[in-house]
Structure formats: C-alpha cells, structure tokens
N, C-alpha and C. Protein backbone atom coordinates (compact mmCIF):
# COMPACT_ATOMS: atom_id res chain seq x y z
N UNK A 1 -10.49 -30.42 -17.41
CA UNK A 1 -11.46 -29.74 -16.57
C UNK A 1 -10.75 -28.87 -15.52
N UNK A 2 -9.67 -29.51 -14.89
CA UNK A 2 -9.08 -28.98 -13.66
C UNK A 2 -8.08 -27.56 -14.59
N UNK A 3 -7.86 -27.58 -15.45
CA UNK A 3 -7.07 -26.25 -16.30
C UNK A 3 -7.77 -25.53 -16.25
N UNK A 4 -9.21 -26.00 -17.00
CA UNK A 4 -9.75 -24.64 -17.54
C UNK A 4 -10.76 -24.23 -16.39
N UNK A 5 -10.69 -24.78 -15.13
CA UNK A 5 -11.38 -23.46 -13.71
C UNK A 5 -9.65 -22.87 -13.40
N UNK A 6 -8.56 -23.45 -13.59
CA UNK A 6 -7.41 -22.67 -13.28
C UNK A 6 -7.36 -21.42 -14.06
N UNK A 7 -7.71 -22.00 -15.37
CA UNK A 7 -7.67 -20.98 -16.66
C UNK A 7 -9.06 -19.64 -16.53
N UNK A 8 -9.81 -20.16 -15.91
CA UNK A 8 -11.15 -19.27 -15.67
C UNK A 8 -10.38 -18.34 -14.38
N UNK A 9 -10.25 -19.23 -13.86
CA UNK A 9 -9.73 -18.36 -12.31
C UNK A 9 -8.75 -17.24 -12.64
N UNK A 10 -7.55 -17.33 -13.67
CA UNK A 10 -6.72 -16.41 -13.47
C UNK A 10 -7.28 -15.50 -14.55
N UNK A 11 -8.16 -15.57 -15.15
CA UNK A 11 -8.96 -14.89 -16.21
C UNK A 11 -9.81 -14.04 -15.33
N UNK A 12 -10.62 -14.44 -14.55
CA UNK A 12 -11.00 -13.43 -13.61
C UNK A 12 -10.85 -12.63 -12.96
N UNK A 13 -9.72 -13.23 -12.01
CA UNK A 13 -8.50 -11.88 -11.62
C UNK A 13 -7.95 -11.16 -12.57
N UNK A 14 -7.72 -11.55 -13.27
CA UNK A 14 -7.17 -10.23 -14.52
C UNK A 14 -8.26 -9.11 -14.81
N UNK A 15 -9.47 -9.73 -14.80
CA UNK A 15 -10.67 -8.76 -14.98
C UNK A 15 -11.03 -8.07 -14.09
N UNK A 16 -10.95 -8.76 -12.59
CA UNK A 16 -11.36 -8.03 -11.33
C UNK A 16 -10.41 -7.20 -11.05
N UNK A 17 -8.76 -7.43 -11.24
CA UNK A 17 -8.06 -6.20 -11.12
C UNK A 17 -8.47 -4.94 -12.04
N UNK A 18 -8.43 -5.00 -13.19
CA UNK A 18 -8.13 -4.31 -15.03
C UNK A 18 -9.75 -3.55 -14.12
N UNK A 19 -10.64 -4.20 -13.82
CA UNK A 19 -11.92 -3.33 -13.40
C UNK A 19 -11.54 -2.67 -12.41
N UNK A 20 -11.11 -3.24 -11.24
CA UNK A 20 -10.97 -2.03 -10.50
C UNK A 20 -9.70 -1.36 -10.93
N UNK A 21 -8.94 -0.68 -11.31
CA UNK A 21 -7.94 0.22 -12.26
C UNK A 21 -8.84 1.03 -12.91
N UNK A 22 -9.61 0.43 -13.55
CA UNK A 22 -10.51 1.61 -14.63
C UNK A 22 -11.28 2.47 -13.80
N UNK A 23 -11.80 1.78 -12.56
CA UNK A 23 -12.68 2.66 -11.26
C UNK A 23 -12.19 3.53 -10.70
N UNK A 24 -10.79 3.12 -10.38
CA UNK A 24 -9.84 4.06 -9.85
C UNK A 24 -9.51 5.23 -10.32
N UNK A 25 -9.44 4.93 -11.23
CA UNK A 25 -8.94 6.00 -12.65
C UNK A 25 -9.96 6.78 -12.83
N UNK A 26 -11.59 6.85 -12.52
CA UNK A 26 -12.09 7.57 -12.46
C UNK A 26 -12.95 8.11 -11.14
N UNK A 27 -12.14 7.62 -9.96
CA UNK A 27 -13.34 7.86 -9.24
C UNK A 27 -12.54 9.16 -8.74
N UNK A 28 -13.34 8.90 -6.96
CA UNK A 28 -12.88 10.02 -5.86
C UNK A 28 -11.59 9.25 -5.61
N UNK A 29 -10.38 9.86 -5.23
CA UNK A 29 -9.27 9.46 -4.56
C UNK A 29 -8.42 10.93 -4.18
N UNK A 30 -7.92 10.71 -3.20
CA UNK A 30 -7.02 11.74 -2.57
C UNK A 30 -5.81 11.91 -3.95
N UNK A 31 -5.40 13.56 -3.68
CA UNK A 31 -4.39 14.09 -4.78
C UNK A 31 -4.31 15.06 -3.47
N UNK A 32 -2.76 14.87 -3.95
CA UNK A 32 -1.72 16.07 -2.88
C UNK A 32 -2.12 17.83 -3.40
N UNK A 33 -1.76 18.29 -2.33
CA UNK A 33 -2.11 19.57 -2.33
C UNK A 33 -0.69 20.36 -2.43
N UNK A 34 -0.54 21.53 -3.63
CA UNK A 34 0.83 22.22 -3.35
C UNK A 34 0.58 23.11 -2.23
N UNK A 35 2.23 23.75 -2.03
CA UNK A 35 2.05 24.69 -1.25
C UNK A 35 2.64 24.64 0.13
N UNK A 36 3.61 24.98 0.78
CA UNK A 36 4.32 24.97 2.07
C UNK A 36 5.31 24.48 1.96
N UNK A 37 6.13 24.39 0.63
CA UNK A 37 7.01 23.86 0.38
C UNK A 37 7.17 22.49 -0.23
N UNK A 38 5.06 21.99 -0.81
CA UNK A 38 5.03 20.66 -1.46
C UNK A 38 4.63 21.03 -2.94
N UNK A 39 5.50 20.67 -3.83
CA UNK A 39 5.17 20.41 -5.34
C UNK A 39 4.40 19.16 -5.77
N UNK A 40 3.49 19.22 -6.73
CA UNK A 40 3.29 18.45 -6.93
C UNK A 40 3.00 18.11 -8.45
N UNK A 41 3.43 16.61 -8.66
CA UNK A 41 3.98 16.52 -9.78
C UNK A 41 3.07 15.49 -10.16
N UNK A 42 2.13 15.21 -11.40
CA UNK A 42 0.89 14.41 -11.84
C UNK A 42 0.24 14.20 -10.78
N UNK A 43 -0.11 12.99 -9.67
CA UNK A 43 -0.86 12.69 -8.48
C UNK A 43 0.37 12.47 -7.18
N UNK A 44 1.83 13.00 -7.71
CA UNK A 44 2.63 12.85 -6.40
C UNK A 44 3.24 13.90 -5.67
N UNK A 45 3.07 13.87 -4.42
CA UNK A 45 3.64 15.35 -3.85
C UNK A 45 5.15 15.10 -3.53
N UNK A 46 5.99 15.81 -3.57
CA UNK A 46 7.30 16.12 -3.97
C UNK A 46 7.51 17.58 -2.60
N UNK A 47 8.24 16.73 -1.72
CA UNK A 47 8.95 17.70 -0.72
C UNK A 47 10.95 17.44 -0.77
N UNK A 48 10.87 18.47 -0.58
CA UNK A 48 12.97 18.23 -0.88
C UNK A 48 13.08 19.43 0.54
N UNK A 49 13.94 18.55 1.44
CA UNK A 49 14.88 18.97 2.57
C UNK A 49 16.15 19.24 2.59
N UNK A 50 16.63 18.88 3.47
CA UNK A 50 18.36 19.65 3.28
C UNK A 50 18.79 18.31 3.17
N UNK A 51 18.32 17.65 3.41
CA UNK A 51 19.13 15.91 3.63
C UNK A 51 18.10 15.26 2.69
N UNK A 52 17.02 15.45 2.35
CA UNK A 52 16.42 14.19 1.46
C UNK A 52 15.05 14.89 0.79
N UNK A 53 14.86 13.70 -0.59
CA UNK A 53 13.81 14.36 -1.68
C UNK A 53 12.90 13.64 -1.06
N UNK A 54 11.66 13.92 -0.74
CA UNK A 54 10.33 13.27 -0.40
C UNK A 54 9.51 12.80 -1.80
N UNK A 55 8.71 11.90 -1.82
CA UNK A 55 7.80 11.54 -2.94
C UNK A 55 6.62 10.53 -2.36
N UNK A 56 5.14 10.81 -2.38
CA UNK A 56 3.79 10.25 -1.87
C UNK A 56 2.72 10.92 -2.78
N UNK A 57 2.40 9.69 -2.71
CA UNK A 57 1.14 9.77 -2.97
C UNK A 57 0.16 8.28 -2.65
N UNK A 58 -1.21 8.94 -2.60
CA UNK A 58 -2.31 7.79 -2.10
C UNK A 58 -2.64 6.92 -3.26
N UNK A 59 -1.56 5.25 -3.12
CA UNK A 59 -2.12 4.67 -4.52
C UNK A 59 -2.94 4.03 -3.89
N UNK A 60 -4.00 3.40 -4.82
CA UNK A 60 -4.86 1.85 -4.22
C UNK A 60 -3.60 0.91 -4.68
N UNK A 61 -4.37 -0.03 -3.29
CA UNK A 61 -3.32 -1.74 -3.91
C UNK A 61 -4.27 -2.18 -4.83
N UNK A 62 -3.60 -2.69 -5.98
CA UNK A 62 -3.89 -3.16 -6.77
C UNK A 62 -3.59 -4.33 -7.39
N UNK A 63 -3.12 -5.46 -6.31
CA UNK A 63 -2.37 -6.86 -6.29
C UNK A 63 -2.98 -7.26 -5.49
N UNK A 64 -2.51 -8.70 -5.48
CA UNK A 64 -2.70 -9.26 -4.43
C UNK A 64 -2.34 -9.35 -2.69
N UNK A 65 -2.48 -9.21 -1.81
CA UNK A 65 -4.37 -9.16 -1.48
C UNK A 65 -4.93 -8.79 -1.99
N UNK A 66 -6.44 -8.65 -2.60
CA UNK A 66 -7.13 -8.06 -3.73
C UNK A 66 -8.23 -7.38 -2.42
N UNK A 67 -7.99 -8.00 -0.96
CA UNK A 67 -8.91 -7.06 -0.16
C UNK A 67 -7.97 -6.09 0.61
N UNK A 68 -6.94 -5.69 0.71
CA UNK A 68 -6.00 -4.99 1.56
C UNK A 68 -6.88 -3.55 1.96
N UNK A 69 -7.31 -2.88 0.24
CA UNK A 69 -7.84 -1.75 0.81
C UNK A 69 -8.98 -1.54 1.42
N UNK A 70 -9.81 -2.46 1.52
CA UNK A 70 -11.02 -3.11 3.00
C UNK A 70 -11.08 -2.67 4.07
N UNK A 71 -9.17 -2.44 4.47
CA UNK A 71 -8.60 -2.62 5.81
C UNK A 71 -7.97 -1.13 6.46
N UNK A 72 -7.23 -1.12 5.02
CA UNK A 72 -6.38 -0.22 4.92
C UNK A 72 -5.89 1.17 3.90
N UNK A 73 -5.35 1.97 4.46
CA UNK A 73 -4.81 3.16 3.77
C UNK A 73 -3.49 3.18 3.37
N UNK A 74 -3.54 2.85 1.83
CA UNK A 74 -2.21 2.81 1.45
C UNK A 74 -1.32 4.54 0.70
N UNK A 75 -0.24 4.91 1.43
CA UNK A 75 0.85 5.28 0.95
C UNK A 75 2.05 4.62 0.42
N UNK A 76 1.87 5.10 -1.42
CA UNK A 76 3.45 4.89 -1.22
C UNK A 76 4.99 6.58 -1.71
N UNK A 77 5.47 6.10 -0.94
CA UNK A 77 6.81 7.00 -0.88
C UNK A 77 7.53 6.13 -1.77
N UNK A 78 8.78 7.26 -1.91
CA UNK A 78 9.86 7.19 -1.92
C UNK A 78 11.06 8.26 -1.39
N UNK A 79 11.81 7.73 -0.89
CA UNK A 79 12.87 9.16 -0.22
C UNK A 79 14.23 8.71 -0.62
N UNK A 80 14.32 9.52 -1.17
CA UNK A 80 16.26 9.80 -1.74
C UNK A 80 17.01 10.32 -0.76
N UNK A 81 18.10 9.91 -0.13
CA UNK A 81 18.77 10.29 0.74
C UNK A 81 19.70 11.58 -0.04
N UNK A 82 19.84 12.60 0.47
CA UNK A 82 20.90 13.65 -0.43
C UNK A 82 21.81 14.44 0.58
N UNK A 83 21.99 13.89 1.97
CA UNK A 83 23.03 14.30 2.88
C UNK A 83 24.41 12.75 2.32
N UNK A 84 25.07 13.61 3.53
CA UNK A 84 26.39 12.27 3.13
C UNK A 84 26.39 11.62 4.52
N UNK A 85 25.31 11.87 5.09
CA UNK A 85 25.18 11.00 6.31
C UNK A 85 24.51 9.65 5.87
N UNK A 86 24.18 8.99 6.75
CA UNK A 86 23.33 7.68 6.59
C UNK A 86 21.91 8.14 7.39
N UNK A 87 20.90 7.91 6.98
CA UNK A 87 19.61 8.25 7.94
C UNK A 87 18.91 7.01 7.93
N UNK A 88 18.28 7.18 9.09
CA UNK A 88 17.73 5.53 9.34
C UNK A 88 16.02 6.25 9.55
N UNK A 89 15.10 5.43 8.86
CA UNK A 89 13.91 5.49 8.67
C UNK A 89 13.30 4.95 9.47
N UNK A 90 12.53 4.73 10.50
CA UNK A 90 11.25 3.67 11.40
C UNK A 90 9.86 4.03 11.72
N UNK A 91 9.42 3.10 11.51
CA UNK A 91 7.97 3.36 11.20
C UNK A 91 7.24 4.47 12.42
N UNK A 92 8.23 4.16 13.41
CA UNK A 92 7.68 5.80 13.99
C UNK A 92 7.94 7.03 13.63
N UNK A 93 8.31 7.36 12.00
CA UNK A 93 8.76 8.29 11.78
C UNK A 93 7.69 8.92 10.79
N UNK A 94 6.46 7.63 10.48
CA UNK A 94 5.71 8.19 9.32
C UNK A 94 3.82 8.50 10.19
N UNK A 95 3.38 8.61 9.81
CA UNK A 95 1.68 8.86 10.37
C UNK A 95 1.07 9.33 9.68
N UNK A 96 -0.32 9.37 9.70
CA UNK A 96 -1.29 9.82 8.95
C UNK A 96 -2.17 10.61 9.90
N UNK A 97 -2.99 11.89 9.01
CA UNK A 97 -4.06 12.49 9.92
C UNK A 97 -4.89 12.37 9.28
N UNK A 98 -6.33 12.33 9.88
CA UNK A 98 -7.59 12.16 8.99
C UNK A 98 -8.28 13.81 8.88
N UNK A 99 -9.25 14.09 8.21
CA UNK A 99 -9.59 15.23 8.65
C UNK A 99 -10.01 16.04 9.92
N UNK A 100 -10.17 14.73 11.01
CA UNK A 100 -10.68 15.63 12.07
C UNK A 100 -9.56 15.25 12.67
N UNK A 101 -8.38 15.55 12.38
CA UNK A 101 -7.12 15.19 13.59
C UNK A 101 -6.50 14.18 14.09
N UNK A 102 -7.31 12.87 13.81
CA UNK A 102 -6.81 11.78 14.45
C UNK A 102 -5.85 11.05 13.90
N UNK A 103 -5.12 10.30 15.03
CA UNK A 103 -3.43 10.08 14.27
C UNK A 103 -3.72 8.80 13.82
N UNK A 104 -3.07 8.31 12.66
CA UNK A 104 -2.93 6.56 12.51
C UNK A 104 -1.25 6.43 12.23
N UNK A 105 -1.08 5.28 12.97
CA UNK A 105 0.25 5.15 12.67
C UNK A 105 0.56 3.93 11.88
N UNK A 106 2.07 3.95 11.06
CA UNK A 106 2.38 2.87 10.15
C UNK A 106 1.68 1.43 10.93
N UNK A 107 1.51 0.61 9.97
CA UNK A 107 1.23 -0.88 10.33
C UNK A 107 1.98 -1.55 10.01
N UNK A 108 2.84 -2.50 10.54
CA UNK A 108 4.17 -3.50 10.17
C UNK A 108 3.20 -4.10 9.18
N UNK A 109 4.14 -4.66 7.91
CA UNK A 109 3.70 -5.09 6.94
C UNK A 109 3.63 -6.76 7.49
N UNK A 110 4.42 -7.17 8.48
CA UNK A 110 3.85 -8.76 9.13
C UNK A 110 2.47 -8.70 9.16
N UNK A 111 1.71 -7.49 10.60
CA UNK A 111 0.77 -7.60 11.20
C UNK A 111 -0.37 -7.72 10.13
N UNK A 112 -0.08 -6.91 8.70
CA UNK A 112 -1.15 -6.98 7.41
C UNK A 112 -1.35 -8.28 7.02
N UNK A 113 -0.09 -8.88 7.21
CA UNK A 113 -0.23 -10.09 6.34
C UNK A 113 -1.14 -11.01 7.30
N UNK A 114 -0.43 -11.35 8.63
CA UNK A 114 -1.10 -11.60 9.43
C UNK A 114 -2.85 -11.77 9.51
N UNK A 115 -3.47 -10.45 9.28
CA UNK A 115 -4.80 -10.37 9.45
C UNK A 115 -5.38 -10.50 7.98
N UNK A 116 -4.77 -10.79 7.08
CA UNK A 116 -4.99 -10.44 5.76
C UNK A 116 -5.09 -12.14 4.95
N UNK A 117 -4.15 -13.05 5.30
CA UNK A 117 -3.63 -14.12 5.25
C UNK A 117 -3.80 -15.52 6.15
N UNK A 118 -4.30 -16.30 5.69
CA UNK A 118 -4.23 -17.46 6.81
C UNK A 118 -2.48 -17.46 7.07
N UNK A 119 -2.21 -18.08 8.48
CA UNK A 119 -1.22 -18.46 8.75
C UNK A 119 -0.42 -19.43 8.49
N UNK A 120 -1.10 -20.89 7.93
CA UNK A 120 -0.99 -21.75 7.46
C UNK A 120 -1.97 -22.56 6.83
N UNK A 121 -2.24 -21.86 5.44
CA UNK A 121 -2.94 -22.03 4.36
C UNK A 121 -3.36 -23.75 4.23
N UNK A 122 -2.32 -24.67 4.05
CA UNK A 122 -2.08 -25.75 3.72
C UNK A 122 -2.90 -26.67 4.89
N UNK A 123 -2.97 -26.27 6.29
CA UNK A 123 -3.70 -27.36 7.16
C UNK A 123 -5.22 -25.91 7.15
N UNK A 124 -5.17 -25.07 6.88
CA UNK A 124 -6.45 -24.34 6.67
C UNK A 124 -7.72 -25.04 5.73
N UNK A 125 -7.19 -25.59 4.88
CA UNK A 125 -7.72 -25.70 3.01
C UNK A 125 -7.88 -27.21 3.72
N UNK A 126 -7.04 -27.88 4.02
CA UNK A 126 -6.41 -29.19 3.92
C UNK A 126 -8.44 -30.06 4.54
N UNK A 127 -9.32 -29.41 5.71
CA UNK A 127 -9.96 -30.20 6.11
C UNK A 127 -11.12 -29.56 5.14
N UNK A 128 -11.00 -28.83 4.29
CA UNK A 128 -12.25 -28.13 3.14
C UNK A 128 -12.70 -29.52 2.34
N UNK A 129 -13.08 -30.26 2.24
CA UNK A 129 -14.16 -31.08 1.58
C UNK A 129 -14.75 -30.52 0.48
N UNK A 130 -15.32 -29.10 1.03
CA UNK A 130 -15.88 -28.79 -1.03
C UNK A 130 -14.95 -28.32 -1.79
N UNK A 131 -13.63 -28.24 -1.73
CA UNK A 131 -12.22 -28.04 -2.24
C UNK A 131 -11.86 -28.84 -2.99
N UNK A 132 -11.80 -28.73 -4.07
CA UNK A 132 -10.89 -29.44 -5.05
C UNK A 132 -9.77 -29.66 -4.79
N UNK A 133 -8.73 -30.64 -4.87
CA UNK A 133 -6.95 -30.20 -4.68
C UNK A 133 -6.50 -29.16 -5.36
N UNK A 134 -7.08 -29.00 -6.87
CA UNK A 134 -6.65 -28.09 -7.84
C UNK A 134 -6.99 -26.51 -6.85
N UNK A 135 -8.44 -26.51 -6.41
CA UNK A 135 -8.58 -25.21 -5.89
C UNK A 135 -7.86 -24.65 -4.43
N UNK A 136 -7.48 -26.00 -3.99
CA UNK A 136 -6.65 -25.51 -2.50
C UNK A 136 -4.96 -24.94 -2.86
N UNK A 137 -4.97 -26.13 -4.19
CA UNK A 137 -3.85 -25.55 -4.53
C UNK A 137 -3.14 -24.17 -5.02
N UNK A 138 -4.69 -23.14 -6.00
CA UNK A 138 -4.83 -22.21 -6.56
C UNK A 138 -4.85 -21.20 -5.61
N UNK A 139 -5.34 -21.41 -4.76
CA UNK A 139 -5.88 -20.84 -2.89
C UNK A 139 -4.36 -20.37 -2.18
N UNK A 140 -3.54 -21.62 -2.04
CA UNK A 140 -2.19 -21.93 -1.43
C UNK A 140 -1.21 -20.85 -2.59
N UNK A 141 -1.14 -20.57 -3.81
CA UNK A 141 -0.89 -20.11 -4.60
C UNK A 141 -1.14 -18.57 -4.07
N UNK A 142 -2.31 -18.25 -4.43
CA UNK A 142 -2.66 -17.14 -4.05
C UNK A 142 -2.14 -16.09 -2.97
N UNK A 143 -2.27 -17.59 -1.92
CA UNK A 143 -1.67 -16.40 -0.52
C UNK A 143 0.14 -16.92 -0.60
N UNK A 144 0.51 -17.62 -1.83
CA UNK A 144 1.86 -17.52 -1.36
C UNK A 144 2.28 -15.98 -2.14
N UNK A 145 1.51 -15.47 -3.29
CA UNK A 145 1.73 -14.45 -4.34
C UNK A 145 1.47 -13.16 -3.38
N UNK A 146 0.22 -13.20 -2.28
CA UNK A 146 0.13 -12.09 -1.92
C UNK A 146 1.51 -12.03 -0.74
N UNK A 147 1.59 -12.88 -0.13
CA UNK A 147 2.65 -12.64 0.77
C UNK A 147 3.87 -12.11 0.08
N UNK A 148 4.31 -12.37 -1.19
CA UNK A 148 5.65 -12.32 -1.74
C UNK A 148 5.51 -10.32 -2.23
N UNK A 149 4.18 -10.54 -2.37
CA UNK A 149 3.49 -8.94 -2.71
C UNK A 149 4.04 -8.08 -1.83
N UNK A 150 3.58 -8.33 -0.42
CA UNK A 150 3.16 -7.20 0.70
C UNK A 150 4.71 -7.39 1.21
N UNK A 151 5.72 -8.39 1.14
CA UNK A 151 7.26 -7.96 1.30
C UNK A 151 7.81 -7.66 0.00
N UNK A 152 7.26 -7.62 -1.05
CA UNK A 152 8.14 -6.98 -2.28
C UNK A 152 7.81 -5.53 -2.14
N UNK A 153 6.66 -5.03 -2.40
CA UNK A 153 6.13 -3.74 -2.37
C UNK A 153 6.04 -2.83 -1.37
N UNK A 154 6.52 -3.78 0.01
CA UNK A 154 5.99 -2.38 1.38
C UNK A 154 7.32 -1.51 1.41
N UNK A 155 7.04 -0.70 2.13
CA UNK A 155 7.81 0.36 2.38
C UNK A 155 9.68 -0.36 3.00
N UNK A 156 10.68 -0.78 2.57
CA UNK A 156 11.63 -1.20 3.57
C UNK A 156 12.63 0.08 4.66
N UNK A 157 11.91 -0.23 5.93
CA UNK A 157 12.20 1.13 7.19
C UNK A 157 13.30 0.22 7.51
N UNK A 158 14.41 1.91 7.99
CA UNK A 158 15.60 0.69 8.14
C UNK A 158 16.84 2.12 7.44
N UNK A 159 18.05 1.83 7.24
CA UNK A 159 19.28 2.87 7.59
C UNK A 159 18.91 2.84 5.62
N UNK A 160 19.15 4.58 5.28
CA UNK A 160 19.34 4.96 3.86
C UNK A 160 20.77 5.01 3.78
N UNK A 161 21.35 4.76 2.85
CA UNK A 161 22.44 5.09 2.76
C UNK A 161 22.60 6.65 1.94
N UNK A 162 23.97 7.42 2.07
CA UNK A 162 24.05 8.33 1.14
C UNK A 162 23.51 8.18 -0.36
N UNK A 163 23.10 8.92 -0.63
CA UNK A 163 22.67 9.08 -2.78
C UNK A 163 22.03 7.98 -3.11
N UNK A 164 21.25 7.16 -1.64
CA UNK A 164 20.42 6.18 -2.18
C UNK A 164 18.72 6.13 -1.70
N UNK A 165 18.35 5.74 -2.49
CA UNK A 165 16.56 5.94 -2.66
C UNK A 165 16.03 4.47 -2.17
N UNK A 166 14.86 4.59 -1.09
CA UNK A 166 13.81 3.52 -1.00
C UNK A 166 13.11 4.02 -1.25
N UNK A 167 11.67 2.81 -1.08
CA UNK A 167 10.38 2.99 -1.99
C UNK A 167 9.47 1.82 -1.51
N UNK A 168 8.55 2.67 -1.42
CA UNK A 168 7.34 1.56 -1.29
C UNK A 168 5.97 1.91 -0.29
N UNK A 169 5.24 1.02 -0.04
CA UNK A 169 4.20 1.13 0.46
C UNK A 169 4.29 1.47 1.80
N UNK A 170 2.96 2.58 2.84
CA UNK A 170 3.26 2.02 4.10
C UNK A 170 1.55 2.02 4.05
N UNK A 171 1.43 1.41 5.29
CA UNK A 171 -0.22 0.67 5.51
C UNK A 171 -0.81 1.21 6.67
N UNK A 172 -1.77 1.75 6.69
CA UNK A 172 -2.50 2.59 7.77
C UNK A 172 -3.70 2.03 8.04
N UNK A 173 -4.24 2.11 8.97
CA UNK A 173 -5.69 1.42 9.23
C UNK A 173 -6.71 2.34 8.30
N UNK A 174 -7.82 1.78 8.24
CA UNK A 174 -8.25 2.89 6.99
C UNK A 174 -8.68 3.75 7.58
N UNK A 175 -9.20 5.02 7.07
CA UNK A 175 -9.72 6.14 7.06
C UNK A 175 -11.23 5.85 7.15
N UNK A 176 -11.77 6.14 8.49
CA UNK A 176 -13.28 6.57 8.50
C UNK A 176 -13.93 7.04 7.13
N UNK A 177 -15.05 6.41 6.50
CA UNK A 177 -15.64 7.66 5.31
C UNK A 177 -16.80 8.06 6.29
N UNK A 178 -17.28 9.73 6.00
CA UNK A 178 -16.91 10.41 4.80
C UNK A 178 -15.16 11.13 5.81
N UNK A 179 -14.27 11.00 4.54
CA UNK A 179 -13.10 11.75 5.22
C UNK A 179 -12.24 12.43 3.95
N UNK A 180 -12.51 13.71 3.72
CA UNK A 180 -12.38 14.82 2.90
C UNK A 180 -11.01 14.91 2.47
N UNK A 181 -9.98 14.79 3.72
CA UNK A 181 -8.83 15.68 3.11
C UNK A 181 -8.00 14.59 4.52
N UNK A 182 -6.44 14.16 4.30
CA UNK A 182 -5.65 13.75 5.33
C UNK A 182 -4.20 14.32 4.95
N UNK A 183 -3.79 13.59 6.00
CA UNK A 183 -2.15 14.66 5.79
C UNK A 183 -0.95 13.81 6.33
N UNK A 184 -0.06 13.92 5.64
CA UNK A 184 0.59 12.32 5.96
C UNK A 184 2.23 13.03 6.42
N UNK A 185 2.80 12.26 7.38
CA UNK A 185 4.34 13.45 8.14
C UNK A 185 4.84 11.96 8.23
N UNK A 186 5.93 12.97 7.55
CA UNK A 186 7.05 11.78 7.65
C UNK A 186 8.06 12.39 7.84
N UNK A 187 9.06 12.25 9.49
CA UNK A 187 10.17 12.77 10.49
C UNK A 187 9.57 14.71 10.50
N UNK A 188 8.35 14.79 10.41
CA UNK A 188 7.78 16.16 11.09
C UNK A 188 8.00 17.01 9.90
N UNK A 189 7.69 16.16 8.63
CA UNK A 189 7.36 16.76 6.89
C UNK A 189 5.85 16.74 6.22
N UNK A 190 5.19 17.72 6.05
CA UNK A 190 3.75 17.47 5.93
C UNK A 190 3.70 17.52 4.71
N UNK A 191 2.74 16.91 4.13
CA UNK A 191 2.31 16.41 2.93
C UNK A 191 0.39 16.52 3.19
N UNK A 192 0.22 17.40 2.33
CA UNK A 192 -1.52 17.07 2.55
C UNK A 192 -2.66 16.42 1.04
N UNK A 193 -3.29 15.85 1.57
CA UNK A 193 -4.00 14.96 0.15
C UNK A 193 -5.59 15.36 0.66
N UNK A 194 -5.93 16.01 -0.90
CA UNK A 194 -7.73 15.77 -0.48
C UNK A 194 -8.53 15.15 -1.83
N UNK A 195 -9.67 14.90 -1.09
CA UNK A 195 -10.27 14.49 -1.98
C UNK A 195 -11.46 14.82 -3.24
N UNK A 196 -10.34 14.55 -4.01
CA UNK A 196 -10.67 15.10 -5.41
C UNK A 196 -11.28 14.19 -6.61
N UNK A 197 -12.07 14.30 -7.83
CA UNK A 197 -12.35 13.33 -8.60
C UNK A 197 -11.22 13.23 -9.86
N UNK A 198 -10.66 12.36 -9.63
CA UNK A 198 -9.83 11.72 -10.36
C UNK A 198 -10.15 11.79 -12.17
C-alpha cells in the first residue's frame, strides 16, 4: 500500500511537470529581441564584449520547487570569460526591468529557498497526524531534492576565471502581469525579452 501512493506520487509529478513543459512550449513567454549588439540564437540572446560572451534567456523552472515560478522570475545565463583577466560576478551586477521601468534585483538563492522551503521539514511534518510516515517521508524527500535543485541550478556569482564559463539561474521577484516586454543588464549589458507566443 505504502509503495504504490509512493509509486502514484512520483507518477504524478512526472505528469504535473511533462504538463506543464507542453504549456510552456506553447504558451506566451518572453523571447529576446535582436539588435544593439544582441543576437539571438533559438529563444537565447547572445551578447559578446571585449572580455566575455553573454547568453539569457527567460526559462520556466521546471523542477523542483514545482511553485518557484508563483514567486519568481527566472533567468538563466551563462558567461564565458574571454579576457585573461579574472572577473568576479555579484549579484549586484545583474537586474531586471519590467516594462514600466521598475528595477528588480537578483534574489540570493538562500532567501528562495528560505521562503520556498520549510526550514526544518522533519519537526514541521513530525506533529502532522494526518501524515503517514511514508508521506512525511516523501514530503522530507521532496524539499531535500528541491534544495539540492535551487544550489545545483542557480546562477554561482563569484570570481570567473580566464577561458572559463558559468551558468545558471538568477531569481527575481516576479513580474507584475499584464507585463509586455523586460530587459535584463548584466555589469551595464542590455538584453531585452518580450512577450511573444511561443
């Protein structure tokens, strides 16, 4: 009995992700705009400087947390370092604009987890009574997968080395709807995304 709600459970998430993917895939979502020096290449905009290759675009999360985008506006980059210096990245270096101007700035990937995550799952679950062990356990599971998520996948800010590339997510508070078109600068590099049907 206790397998097959484990076995139902991860059967569902497979469906509730695989569904939203197929939604995605067709709905409204932001696509970069060429032009000012941004290429863009399938749904990613592509800026190259004297010191480094830029790469963004607006994905949905599509892991666990399965509510992140609720909250939040996800970018992910990547930047290739191509000076022979070392450049150091910090989250005050990236921002977002919405269409009417207003700034959002990176969100430490702690503070997501933080608001996203119980803090301690295990005495959270622990006084639940309509909880199964199996389901506190599946629960405890869950937020240990999303946590391992939101530090595998976020953006790591922090020194590039020469001829080397990071990657990853950064997290913005979300975007007011209706919000048409935003524009995302990273060290005073614009990148603009509107919204288009996918």
């Amino acid at each position: 009995m206790v397998r097959t709600r484990q076995t139902t459970r991860r059967a569902s998430s497979a469906l509730l992700l695989a569904l939203l993917f197929a939604l995605s895939a067709c709905a409204m979502q932001y696509m970069p705009v060429s032009g000012n020096g941004v290429l863009v290449e399938d749904d990613t905009a592509v800026r190259v400087t004297d010191d480094m290759r830029l790469s963004a675009s607006m994905r949905l999360w599509l892991r666990e947390p399965t509510s992140l985008p609720e909250y939040y506006t996800t970018v992910l980059i990547s930047v290739r370092n191509t000076s022979d210096e070392v450049i150091t990245i910090k989250p005050q270096d990236v921002s977002l604009l919405d269409d009417m101007g207003r700034q959002y700035d990176a969100v430490p990937t702690q503070q997501v987890a933080e608001l996203l995550l119980d803090r301690d799952p295990q005495t959270h679950f622990a006084g639940d009574l309509t909880l199964t062990a199996q389901q506190r356990d599946d629960l405890m599971r869950s937020q240990t997968d999303a946590r391992a998520n939101l530090q595998e996948k976020s953006f790591p800010f922090g020194d590039l080395l020469p001829g080397a590339t990071k990657g990853g997510f950064v997290f913005f508070h979300r975007l007011p709807a209706p919000n048409r078109a935003c524009t995302f600068v990273f060290r005073g590099e614009q990148v603009r995304f509107e919204m288009q049907k996918h």
